[in-house]
N, C-alpha and C. Protein backbone atom coordinates (compact mmCIF):
# COMPACT_ATOMS: atom_id res chain seq x y z
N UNK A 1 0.85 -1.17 0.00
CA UNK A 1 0.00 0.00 0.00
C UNK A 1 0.90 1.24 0.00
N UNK A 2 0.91 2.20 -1.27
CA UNK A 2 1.64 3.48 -1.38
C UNK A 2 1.00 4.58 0.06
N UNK A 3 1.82 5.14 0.61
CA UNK A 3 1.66 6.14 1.15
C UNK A 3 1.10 7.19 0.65
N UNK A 4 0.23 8.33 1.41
CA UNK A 4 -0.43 9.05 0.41
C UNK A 4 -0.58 10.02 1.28
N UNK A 5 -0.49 11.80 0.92
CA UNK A 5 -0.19 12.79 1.07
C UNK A 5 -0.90 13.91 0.63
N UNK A 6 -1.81 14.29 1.68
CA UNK A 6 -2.89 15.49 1.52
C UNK A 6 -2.54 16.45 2.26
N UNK A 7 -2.52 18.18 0.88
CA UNK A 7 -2.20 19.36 1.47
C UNK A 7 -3.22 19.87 1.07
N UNK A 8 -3.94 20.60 2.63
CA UNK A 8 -4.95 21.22 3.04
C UNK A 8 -4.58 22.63 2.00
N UNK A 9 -5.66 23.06 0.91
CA UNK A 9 -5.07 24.65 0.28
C UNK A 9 -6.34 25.40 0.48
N UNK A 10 -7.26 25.37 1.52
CA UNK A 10 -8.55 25.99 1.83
C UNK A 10 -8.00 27.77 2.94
N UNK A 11 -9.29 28.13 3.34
CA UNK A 11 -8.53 29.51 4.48
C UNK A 11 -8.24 28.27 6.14
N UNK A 12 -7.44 29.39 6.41
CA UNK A 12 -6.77 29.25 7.77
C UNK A 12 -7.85 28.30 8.65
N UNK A 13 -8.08 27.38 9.15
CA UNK A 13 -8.37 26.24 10.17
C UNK A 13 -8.44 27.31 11.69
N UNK A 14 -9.41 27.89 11.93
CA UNK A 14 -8.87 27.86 13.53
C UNK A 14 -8.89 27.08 14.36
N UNK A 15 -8.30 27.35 15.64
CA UNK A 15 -7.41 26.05 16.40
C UNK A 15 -8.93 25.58 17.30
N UNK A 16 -8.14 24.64 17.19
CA UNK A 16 -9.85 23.53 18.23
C UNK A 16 -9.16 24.09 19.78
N UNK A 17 -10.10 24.90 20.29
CA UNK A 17 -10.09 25.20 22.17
C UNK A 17 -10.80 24.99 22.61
N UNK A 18 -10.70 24.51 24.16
CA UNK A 18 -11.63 24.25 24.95
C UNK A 18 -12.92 25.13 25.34
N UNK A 19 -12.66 26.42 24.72
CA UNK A 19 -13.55 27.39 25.59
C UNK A 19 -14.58 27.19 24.02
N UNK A 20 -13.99 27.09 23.27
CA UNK A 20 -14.74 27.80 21.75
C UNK A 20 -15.79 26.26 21.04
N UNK A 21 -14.82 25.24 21.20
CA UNK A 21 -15.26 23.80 20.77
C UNK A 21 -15.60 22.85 21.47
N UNK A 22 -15.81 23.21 22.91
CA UNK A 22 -16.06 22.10 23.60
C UNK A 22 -17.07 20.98 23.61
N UNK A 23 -18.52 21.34 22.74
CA UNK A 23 -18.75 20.13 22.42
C UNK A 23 -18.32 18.92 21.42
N UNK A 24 -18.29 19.86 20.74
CA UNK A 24 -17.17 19.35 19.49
C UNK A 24 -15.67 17.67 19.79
N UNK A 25 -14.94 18.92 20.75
CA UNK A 25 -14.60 17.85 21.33
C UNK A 25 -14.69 17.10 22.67
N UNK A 26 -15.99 16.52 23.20
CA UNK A 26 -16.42 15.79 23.79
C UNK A 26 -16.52 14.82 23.29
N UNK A 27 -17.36 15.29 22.22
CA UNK A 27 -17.64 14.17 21.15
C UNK A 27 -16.92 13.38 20.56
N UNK A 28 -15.59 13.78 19.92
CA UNK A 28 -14.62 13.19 19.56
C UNK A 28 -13.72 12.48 20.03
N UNK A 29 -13.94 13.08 22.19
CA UNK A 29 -13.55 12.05 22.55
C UNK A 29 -13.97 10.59 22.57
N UNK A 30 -15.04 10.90 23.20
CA UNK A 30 -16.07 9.79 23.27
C UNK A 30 -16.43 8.33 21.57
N UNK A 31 -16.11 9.36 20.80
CA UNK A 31 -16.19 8.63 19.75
C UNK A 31 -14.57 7.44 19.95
N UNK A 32 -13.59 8.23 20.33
CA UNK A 32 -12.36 7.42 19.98
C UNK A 32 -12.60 6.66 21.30
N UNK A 33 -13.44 6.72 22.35
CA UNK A 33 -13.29 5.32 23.36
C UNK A 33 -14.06 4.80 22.89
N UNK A 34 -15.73 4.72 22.62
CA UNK A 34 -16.17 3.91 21.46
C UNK A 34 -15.07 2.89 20.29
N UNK A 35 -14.70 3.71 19.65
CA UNK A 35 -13.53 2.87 19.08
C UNK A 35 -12.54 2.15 19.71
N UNK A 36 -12.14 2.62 20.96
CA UNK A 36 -11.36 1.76 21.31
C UNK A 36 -11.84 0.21 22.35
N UNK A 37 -13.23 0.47 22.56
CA UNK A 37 -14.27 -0.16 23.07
C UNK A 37 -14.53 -1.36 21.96
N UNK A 38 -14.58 -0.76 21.10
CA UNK A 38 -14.77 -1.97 19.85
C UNK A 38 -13.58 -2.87 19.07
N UNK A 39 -12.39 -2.10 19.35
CA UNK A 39 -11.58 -3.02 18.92
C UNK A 39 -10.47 -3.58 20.38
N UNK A 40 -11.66 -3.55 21.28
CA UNK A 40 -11.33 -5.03 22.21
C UNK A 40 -10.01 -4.41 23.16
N UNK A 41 -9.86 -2.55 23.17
CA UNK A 41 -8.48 -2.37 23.89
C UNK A 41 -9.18 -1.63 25.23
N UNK A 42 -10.46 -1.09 25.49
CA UNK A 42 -11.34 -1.07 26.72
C UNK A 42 -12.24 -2.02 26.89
N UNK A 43 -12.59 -1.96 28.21
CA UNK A 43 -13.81 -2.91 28.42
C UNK A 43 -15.16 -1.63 28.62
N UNK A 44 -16.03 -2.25 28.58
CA UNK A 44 -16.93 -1.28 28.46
C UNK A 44 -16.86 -0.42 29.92
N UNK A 45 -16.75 -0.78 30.97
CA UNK A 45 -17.13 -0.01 32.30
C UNK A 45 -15.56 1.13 32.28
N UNK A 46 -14.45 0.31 31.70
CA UNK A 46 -13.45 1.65 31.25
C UNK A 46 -13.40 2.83 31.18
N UNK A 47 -14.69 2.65 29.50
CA UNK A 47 -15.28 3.86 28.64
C UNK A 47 -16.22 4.74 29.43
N UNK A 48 -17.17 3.72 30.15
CA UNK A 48 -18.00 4.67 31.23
C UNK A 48 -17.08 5.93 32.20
N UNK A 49 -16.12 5.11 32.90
CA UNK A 49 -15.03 5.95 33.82
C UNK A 49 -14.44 7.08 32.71
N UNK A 50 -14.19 6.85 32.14
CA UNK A 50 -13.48 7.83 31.05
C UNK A 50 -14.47 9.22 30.89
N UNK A 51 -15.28 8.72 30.14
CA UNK A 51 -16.63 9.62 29.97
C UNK A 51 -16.82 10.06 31.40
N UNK A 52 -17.09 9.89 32.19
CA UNK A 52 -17.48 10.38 33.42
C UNK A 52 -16.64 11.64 33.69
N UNK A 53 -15.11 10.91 33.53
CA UNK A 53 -13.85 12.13 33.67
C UNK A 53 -13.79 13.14 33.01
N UNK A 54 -14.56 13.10 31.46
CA UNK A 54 -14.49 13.56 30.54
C UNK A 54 -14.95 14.61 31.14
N UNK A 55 -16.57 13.94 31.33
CA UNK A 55 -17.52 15.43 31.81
C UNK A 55 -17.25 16.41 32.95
N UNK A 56 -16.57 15.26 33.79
CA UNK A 56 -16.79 16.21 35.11
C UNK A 56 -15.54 17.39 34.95
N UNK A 57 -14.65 16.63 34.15
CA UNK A 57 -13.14 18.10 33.59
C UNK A 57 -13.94 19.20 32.78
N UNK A 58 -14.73 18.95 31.86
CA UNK A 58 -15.33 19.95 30.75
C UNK A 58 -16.64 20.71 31.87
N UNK A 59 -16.90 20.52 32.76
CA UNK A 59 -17.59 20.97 34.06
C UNK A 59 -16.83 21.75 34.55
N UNK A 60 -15.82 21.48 35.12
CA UNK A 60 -15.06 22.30 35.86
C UNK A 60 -14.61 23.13 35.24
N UNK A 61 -14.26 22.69 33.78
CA UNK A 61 -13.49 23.92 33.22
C UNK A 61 -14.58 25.20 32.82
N UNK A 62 -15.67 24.65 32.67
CA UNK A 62 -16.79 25.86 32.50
C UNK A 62 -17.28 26.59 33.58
N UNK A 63 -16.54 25.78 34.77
CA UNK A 63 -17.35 26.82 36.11
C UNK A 63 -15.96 27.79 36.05
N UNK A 64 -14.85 27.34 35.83
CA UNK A 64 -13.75 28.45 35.85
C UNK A 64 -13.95 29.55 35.02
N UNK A 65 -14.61 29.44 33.92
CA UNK A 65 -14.96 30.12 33.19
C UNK A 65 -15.79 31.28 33.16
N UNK A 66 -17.09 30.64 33.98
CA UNK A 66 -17.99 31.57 34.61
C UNK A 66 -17.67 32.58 35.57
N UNK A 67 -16.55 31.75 36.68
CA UNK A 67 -15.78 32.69 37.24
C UNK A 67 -15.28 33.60 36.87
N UNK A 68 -14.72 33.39 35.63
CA UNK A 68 -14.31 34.73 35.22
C UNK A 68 -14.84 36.01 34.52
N UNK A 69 -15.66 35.37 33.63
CA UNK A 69 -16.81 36.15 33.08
C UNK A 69 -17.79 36.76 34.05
N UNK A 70 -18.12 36.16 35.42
CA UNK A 70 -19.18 36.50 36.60
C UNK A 70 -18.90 37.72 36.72
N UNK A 71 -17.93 38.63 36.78
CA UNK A 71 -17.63 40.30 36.88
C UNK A 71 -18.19 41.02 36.29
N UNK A 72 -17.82 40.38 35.19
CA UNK A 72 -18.64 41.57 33.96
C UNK A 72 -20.44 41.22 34.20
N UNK A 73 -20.73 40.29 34.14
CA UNK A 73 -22.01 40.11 34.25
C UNK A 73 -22.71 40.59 34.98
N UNK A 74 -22.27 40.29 36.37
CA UNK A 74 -23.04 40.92 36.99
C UNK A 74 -22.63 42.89 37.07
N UNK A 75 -21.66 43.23 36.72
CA UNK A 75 -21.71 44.85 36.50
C UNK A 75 -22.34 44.97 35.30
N UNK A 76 -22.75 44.38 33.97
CA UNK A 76 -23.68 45.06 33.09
C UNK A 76 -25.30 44.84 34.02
N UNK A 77 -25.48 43.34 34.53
CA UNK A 77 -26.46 43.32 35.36
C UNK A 77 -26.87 44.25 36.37
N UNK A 78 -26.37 45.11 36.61
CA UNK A 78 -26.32 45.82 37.79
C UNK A 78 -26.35 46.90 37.57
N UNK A 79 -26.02 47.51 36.06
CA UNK A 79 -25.63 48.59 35.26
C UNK A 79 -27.16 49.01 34.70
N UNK A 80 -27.94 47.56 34.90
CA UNK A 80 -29.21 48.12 33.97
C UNK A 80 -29.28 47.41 32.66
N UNK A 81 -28.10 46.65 32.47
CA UNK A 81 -27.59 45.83 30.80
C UNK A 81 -28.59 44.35 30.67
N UNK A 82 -28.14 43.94 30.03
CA UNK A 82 -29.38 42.66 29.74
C UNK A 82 -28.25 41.21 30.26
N UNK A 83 -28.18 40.89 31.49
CA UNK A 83 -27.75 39.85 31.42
C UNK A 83 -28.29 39.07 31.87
N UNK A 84 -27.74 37.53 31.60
CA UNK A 84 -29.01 36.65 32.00
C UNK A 84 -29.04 35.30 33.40
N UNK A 85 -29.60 34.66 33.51
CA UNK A 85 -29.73 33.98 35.05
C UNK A 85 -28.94 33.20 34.93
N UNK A 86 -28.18 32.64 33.84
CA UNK A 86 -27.05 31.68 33.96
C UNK A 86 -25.93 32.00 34.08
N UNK A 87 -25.27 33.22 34.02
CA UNK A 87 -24.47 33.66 34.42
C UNK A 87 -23.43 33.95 33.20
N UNK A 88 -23.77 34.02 31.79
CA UNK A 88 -23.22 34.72 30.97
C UNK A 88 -24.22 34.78 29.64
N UNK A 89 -23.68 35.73 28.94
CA UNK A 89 -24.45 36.67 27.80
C UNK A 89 -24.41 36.45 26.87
């Protein structure tokens, strides 16, 4: 089987981040323990633990988040601005 060699000539890719893509890649994790679930290198209760970790990191990282954004919010909130009960805009 020849090796084979694809150059991307489309606009600029922006970068996959946690703050911007995070469902995105949840999903992709979850897809590759699925896969690895199927070709016999997890057992299924593995993939569960994994996923679990998955979420509860992509959790945390969104409450840090809120934390930080919570300033502004509540000073446009407070300002009279439109913000809303979840804690960002």
């Amino acid at each position: 089987m020849s090796h084979k060699e694809y150059v991307y000539c489309g606009e600029p890719v922006p970068p996959l981040t946690n703050g911007t893509h995070e469902d995105f890649l949840l999903l992709l994790q979850e897809a590759i323990l699925y896969a690895l679930e199927k070709r016999k290198l997890l057992t299924g209760p593995q993939r569960e633990q994994c996923i679990t970790a998955l979420e509860r990191r992509l959790r945390a990282a969104g409450q840090n988040t809120m934390e930080r954004s919570g300033k502004t919010v509540a000073s446009i909130s407070s300002a009279g601005g439109r913000g809303t009960q979840g804690g960002s805009i």
